[in-house]
C-alpha atoms as a PDB file:
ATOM      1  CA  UNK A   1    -139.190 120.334 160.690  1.00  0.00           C
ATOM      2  CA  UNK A   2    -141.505 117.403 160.674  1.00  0.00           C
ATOM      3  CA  UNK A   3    -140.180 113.931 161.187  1.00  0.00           C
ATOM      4  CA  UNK A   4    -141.254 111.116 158.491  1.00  0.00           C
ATOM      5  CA  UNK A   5    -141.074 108.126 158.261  1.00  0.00           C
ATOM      6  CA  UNK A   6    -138.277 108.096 155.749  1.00  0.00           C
ATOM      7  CA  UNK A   7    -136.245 109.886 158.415  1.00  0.00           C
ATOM      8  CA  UNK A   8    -136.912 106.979 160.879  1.00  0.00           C
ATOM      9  CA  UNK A   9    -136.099 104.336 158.703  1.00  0.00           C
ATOM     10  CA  UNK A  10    -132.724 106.380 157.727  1.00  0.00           C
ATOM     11  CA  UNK A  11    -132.296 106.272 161.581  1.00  0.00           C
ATOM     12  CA  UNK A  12    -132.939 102.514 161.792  1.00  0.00           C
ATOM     13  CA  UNK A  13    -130.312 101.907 159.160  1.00  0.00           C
ATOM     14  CA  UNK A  14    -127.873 103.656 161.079  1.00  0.00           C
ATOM     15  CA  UNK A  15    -128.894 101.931 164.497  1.00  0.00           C
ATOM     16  CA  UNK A  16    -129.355  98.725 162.651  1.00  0.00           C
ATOM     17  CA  UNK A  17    -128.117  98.529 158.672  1.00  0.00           C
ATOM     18  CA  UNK A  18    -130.367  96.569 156.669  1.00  0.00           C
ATOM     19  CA  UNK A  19    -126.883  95.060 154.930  1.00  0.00           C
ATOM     20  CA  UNK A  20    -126.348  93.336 157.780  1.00  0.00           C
ATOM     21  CA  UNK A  21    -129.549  90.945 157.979  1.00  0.00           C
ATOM     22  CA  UNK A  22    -129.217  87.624 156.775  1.00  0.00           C
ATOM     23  CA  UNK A  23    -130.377  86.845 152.545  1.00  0.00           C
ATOM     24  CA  UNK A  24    -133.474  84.871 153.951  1.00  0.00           C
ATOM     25  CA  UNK A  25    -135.151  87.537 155.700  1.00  0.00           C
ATOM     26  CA  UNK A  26    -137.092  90.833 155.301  1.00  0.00           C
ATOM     27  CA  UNK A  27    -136.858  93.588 157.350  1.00  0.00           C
ATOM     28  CA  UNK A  28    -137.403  96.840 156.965  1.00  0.00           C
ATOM     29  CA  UNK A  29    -141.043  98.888 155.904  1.00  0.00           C
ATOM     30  CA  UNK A  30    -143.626  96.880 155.499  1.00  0.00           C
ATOM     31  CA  UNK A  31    -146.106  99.521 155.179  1.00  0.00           C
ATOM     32  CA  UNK A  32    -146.331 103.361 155.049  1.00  0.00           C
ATOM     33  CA  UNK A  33    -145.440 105.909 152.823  1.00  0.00           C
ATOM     34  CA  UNK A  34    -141.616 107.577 153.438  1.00  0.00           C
ATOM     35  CA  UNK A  35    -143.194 111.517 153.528  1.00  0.00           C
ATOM     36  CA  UNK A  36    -145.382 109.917 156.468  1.00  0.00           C
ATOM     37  CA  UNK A  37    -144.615 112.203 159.723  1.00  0.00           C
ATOM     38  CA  UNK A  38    -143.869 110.315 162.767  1.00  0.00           C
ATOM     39  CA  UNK A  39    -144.264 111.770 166.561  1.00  0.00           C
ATOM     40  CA  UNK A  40    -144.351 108.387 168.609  1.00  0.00           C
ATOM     41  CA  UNK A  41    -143.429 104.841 167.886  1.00  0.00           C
ATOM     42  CA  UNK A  42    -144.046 101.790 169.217  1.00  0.00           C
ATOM     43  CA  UNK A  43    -142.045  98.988 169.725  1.00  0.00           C
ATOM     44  CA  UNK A  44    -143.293  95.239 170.016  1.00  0.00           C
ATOM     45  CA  UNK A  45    -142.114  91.324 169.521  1.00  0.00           C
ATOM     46  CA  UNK A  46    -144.490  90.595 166.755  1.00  0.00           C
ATOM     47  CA  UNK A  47    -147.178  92.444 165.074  1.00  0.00           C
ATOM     48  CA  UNK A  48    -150.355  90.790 166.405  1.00  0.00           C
ATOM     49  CA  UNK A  49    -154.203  91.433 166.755  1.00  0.00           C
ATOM     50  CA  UNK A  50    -153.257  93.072 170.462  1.00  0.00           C
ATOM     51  CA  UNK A  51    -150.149  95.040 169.099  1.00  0.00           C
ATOM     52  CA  UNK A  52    -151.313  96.656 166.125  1.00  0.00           C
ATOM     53  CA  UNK A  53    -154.855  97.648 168.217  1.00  0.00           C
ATOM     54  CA  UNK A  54    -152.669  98.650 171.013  1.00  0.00           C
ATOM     55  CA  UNK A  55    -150.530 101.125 168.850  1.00  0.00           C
ATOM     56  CA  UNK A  56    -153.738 102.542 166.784  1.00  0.00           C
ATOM     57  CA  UNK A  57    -155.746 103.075 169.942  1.00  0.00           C
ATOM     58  CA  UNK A  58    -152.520 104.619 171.319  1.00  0.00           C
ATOM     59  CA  UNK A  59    -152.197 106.819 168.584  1.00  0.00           C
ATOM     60  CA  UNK A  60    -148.100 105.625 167.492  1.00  0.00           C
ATOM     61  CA  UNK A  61    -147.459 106.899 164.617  1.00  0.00           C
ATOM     62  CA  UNK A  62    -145.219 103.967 163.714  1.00  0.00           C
ATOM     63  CA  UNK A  63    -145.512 100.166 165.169  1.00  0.00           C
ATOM     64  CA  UNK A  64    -141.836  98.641 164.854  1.00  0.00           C
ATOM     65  CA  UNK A  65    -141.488  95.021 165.297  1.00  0.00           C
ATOM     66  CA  UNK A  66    -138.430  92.744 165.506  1.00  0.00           C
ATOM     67  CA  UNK A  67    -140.535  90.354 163.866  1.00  0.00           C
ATOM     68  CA  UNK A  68    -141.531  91.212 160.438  1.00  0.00           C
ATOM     69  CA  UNK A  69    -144.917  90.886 159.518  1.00  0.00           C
ATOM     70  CA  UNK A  70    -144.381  89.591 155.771  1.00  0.00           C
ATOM     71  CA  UNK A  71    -141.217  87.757 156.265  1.00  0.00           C
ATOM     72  CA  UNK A  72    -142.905  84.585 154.750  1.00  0.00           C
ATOM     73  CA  UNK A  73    -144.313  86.794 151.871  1.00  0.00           C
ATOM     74  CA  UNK A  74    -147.962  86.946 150.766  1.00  0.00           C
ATOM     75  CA  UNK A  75    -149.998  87.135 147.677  1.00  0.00           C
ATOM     76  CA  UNK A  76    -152.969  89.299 148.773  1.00  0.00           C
ATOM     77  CA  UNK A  77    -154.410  91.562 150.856  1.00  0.00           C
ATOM     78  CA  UNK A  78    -157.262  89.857 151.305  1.00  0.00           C
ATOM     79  CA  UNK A  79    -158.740  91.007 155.037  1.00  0.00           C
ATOM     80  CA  UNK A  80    -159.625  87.369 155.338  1.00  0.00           C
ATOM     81  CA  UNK A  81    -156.519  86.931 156.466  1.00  0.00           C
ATOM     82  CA  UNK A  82    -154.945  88.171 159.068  1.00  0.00           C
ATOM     83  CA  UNK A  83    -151.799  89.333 157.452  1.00  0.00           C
ATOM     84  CA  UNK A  84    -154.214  91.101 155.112  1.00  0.00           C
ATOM     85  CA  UNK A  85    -156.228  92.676 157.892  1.00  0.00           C
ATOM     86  CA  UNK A  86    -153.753  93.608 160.188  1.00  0.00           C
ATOM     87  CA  UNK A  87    -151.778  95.340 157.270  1.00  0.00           C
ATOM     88  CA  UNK A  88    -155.556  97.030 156.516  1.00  0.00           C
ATOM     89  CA  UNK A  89    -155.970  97.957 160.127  1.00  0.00           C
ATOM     90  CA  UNK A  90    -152.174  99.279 160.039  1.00  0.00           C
ATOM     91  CA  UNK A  91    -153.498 101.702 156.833  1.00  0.00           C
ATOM     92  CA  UNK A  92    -156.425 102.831 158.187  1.00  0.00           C
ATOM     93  CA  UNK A  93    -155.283 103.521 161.494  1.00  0.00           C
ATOM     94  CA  UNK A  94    -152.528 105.385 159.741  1.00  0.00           C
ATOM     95  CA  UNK A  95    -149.750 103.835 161.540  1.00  0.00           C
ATOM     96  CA  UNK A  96    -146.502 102.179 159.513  1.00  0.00           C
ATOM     97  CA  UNK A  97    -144.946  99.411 160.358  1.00  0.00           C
ATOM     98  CA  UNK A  98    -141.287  98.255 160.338  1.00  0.00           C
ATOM     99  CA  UNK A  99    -139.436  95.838 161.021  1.00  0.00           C
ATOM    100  CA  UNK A 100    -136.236  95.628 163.013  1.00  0.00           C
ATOM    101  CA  UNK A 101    -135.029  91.747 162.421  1.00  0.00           C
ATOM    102  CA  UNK A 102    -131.808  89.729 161.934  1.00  0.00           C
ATOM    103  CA  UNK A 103    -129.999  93.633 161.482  1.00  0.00           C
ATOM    104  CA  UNK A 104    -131.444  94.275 164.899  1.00  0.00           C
ATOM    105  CA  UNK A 105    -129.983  90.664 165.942  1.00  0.00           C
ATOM    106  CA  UNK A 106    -126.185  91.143 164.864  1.00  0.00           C
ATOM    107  CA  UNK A 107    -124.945  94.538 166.158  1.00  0.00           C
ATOM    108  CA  UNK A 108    -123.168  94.217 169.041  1.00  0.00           C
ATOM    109  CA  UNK A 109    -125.899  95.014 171.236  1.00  0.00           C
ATOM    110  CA  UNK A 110    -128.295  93.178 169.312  1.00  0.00           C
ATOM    111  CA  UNK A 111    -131.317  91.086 171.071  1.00  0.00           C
ATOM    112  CA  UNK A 112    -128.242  87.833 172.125  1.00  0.00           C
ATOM    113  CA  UNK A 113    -125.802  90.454 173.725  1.00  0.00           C
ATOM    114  CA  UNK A 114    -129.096  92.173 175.988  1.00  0.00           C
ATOM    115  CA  UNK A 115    -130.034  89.038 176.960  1.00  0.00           C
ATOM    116  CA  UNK A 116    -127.088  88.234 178.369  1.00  0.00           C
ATOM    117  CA  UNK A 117    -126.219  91.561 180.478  1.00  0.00           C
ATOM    118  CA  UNK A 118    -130.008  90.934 181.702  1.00  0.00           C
ATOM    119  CA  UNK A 119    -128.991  87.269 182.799  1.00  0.00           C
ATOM    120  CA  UNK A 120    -125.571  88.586 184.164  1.00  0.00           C
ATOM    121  CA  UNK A 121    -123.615  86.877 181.153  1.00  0.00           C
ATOM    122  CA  UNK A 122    -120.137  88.841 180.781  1.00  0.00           C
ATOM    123  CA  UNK A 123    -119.792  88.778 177.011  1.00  0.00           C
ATOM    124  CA  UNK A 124    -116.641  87.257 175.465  1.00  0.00           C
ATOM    125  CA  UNK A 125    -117.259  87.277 172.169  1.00  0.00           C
ATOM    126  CA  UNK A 126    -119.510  86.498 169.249  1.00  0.00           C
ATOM    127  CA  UNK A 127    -120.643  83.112 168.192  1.00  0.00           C
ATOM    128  CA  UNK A 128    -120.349  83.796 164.729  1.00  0.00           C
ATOM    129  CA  UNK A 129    -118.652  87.140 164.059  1.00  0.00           C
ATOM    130  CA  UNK A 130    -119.717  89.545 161.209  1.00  0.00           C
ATOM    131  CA  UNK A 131    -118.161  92.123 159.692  1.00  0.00           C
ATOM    132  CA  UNK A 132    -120.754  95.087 161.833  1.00  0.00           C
ATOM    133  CA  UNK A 133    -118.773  93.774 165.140  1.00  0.00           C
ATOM    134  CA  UNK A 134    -121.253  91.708 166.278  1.00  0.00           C
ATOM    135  CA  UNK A 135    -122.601  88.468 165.169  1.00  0.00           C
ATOM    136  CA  UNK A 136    -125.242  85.804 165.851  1.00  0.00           C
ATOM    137  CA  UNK A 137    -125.519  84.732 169.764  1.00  0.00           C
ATOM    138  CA  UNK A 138    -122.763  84.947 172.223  1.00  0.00           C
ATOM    139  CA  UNK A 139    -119.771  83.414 174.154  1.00  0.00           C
ATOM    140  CA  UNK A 140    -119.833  84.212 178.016  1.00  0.00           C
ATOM    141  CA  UNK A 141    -119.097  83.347 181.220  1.00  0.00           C
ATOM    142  CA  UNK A 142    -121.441  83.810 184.695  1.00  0.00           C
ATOM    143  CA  UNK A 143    -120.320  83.771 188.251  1.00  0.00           C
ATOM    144  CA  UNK A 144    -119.805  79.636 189.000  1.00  0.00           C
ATOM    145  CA  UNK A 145    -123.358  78.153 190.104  1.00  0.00           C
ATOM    146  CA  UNK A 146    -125.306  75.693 189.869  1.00  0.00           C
ATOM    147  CA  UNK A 147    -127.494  74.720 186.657  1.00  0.00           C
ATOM    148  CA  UNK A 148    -130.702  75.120 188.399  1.00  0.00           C
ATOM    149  CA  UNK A 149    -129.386  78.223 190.280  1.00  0.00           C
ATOM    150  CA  UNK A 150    -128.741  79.672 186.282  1.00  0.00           C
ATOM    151  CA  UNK A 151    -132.533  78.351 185.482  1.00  0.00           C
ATOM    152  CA  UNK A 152    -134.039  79.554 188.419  1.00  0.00           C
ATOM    153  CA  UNK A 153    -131.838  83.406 187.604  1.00  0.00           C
ATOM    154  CA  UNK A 154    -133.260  82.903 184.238  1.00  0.00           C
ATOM    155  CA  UNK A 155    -136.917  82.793 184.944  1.00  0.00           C
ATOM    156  CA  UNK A 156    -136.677  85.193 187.548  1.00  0.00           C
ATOM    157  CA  UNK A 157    -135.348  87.823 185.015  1.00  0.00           C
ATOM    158  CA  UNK A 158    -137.568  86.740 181.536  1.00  0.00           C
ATOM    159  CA  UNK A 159    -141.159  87.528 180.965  1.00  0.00           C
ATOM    160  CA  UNK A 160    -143.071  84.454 182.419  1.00  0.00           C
ATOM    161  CA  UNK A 161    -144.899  82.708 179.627  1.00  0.00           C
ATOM    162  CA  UNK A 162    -146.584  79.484 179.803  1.00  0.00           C
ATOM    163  CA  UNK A 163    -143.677  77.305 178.741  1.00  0.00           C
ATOM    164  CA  UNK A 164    -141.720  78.705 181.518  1.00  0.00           C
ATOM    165  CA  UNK A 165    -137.956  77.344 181.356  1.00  0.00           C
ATOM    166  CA  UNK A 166    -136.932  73.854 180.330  1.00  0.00           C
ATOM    167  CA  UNK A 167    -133.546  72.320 181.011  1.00  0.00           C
ATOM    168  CA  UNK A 168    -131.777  69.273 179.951  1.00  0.00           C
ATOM    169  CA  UNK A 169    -128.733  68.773 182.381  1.00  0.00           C
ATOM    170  CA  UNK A 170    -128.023  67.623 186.095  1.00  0.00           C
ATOM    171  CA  UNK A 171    -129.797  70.847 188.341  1.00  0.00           C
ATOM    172  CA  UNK A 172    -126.380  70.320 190.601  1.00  0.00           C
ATOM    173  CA  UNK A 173    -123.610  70.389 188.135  1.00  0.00           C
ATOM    174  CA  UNK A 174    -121.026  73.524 188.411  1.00  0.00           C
ATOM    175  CA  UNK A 175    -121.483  75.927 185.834  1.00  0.00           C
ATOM    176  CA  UNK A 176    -119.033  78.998 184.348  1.00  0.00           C
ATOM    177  CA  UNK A 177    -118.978  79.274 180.425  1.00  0.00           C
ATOM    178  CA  UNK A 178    -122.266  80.028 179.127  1.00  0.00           C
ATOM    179  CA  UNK A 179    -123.307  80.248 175.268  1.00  0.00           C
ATOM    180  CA  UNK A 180    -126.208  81.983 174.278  1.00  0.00           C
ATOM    181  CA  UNK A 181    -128.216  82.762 171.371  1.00  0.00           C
ATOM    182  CA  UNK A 182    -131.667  84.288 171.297  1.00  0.00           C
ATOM    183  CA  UNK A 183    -134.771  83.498 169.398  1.00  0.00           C
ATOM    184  CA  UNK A 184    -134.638  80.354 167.749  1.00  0.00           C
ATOM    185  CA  UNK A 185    -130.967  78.785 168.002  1.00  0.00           C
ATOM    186  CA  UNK A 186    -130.937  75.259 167.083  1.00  0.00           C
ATOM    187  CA  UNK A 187    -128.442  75.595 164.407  1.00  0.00           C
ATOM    188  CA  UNK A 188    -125.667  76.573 166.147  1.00  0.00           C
ATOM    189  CA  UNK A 189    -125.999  73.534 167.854  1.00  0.00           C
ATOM    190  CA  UNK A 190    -123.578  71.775 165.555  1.00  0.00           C
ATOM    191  CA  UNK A 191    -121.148  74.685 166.444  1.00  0.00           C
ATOM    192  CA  UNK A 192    -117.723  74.048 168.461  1.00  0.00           C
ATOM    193  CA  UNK A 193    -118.139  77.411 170.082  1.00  0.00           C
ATOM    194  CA  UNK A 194    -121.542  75.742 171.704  1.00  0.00           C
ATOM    195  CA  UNK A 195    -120.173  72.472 172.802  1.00  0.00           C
ATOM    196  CA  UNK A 196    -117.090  73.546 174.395  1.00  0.00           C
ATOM    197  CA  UNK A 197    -119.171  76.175 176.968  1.00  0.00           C
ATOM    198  CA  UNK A 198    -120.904  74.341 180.084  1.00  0.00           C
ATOM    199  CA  UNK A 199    -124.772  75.495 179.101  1.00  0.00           C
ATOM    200  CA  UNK A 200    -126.428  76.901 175.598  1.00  0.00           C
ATOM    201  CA  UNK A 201    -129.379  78.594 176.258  1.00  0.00           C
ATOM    202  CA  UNK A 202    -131.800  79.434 173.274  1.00  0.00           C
ATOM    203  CA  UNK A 203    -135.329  79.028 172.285  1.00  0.00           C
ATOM    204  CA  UNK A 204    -137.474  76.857 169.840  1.00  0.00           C
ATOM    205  CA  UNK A 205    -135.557  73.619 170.733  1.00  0.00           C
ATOM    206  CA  UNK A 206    -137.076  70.236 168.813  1.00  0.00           C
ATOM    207  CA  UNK A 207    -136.767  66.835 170.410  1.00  0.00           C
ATOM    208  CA  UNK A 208    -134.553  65.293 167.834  1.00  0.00           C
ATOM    209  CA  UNK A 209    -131.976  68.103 167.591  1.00  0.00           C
ATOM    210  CA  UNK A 210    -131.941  68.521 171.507  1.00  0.00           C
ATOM    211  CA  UNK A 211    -131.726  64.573 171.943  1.00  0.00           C
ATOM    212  CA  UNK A 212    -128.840  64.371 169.682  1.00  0.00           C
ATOM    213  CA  UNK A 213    -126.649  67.207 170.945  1.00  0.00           C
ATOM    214  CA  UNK A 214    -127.409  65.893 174.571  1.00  0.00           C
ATOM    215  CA  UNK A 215    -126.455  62.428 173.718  1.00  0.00           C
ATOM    216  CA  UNK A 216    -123.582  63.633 172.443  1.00  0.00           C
ATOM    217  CA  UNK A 217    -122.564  66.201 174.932  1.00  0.00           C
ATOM    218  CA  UNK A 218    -122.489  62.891 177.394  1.00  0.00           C
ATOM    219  CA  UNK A 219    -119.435  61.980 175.257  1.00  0.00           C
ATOM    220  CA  UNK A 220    -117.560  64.941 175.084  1.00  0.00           C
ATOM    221  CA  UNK A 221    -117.750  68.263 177.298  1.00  0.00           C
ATOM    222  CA  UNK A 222    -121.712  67.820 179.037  1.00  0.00           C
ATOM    223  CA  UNK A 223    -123.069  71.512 177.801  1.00  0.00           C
ATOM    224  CA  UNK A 224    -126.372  71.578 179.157  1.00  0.00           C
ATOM    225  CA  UNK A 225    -129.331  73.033 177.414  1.00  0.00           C
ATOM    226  CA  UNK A 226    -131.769  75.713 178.524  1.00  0.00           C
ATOM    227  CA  UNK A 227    -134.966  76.649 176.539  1.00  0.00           C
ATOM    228  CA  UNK A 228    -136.934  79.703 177.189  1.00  0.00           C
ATOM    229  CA  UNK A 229    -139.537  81.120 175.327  1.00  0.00           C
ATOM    230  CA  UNK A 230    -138.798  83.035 171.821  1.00  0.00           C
ATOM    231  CA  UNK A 231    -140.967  85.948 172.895  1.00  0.00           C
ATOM    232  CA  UNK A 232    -139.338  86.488 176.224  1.00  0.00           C
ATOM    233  CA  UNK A 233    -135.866  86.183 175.068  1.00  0.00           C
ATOM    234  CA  UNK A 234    -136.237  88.985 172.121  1.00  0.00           C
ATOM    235  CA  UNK A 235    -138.332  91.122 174.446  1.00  0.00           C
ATOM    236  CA  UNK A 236    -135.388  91.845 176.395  1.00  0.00           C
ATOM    237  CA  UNK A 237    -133.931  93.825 173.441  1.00  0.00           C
ATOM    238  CA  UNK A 238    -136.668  95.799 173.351  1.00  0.00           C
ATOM    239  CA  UNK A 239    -135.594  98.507 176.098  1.00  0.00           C
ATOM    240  CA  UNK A 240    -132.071  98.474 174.223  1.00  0.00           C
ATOM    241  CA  UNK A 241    -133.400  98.907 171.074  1.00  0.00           C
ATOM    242  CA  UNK A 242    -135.759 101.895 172.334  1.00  0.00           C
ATOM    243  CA  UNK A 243    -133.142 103.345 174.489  1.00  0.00           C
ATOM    244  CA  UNK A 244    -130.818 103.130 171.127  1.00  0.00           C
ATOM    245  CA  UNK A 245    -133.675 105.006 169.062  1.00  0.00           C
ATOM    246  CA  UNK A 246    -134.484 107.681 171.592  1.00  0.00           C
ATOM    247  CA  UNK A 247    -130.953 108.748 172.008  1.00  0.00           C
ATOM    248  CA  UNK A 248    -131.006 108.940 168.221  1.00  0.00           C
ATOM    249  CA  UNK A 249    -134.227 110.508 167.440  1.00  0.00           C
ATOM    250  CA  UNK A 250    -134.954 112.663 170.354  1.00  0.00           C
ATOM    251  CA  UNK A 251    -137.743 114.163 168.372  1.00  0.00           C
ATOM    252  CA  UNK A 252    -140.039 110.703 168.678  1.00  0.00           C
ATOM    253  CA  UNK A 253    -141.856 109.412 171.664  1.00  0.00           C
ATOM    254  CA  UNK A 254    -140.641 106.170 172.188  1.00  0.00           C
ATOM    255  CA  UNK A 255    -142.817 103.281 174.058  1.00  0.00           C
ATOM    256  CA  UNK A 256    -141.993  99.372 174.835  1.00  0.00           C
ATOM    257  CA  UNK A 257    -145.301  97.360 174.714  1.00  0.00           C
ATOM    258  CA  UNK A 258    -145.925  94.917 177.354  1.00  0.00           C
ATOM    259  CA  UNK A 259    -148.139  92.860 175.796  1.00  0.00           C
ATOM    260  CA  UNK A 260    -147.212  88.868 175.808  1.00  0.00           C
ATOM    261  CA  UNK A 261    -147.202  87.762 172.202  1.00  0.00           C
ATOM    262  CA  UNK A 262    -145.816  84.203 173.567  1.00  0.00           C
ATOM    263  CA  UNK A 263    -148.315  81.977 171.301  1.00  0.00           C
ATOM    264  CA  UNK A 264    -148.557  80.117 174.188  1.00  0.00           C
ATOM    265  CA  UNK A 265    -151.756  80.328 176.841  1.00  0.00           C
ATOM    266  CA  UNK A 266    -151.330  78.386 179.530  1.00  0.00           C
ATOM    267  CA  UNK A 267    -149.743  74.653 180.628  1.00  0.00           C
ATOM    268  CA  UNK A 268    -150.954  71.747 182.081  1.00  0.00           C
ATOM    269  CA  UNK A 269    -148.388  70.492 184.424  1.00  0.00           C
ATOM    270  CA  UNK A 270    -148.350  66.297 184.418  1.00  0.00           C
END
């Protein structure tokens, strides 16, 4: 029997249950009709100029981003803009898209827990626990190093991207508990769970919010802050994710794309 696309969203929701994404966002099928068959699917960051070309020249069947494409909404389809066009593209190309977000972030092996085993974090527990056994980012602990020893382990094993790693901390200090949360994790900043472990490491940081919990960490218990780049951190999930689906749908070709959809291009180093 031919495999559709409503069978492949049926297998997301097992993998990753739309219940469990937050109110705010909007995962799921953003376009394609459910009787559409599907032989290969691609999986990317973000839908982009390169990733939608790269999975209609490739042929997928399916592009399926942790990112959703419409998650701010839209009003048109007018292909003077790019949500507009790449949505057109999408049609014509006759590829669906999907998206795999905050459900794809709070399973237990969800884009904070693979960054972690890929940065040798032993996982402890959640941050903030959910009812699917995971939750949003992670409590850990790493074999005692330094700070820069855990920055320089942490760019070895990421993506690079133009941004590279940023750290707010003393490169010497002694470091064991490690909390973690990837994508953008600035608001658990205000969480105990964060402050009591000796490093957070995140993405997206601001100078305000980052300047305040430092300041404050000087106080209290020190927790040092690493940022790394959005796109790298969620790539990591991408193998688990596509592992995940394979074992599920053995019936789909599964492929990873490589392509950098860091917004950054390059940095100029003062």
């Amino acid at each position: 029997m031919t495999t559709t696309l409503g069978d492949v969203t049926a297998t997301i929701n097992d993998l990753w249950p739309l219940a469990g994404q937050e109110e705010w966002d909007n995962s799921g099928v953003i376009s394609g009709a459910s009787n559409h068959p599907i032989s290969s699917v691609l999986f990317a960051v973000d839908i982009t100029d390169a990733t939608v070309s790269e999975a209609i020249v490739g042929g997928f069947d399916a592009l399926i981003s942790h990112h959703p494409l419409l998650l701010r909404g839209m009003s048109t389809v007018d292909e003077d803009r790019y949500k507009g066009e790449l949505v057109a593209r999408l049609i014509r190309g006759g590829c669906a898209a999907i998206g795999v977000h905050t459900n794809g972030d709070r399973v237990p092996t969800g884009t904070s827990a693979s960054m972690a085993r890929a940065l040798g974090v032993n996982v402890l527990r959640p941050i903030v626990a959910n009812e699917l056994g995971g939750g949003i980012g992670v409590i850990g602990h790493v074999n005692e190093q330094t700070l820069g020893e855990f920055a320089q382990l942490i760019a070895s094993k990421l993506p690079a991207t133009a941004g590279g790693v940023r750290v707010s901390g003393e490169f010497a200090r002694r470091i064991h508990s490690v909390s973690l949360c990837a994508g953008a994790g600035d608001a658990l900043l205000a969480h105990a769970d964060v402050s009591a472990t000796d490093v957070y490491v995140t993405s997206d940081l601001r100078h305000h919010p980052a300047s305040e919990f430092r300041e404050q960490a000087r106080l209290d218990n020190d927790t040092a802050l690493i940022d790394v780049s959005h796109w790298a951190a969620e790539w990591i999930w991408l193998e688990t994710a596509a592992a995940e689906f394979r074992t599920a749908r053995p019936d789909v070709a599964v492929t990873v794309s490589d392509i950098n959809t860091d917004p950054w291009s390059f940095a100029v180093m003062q």
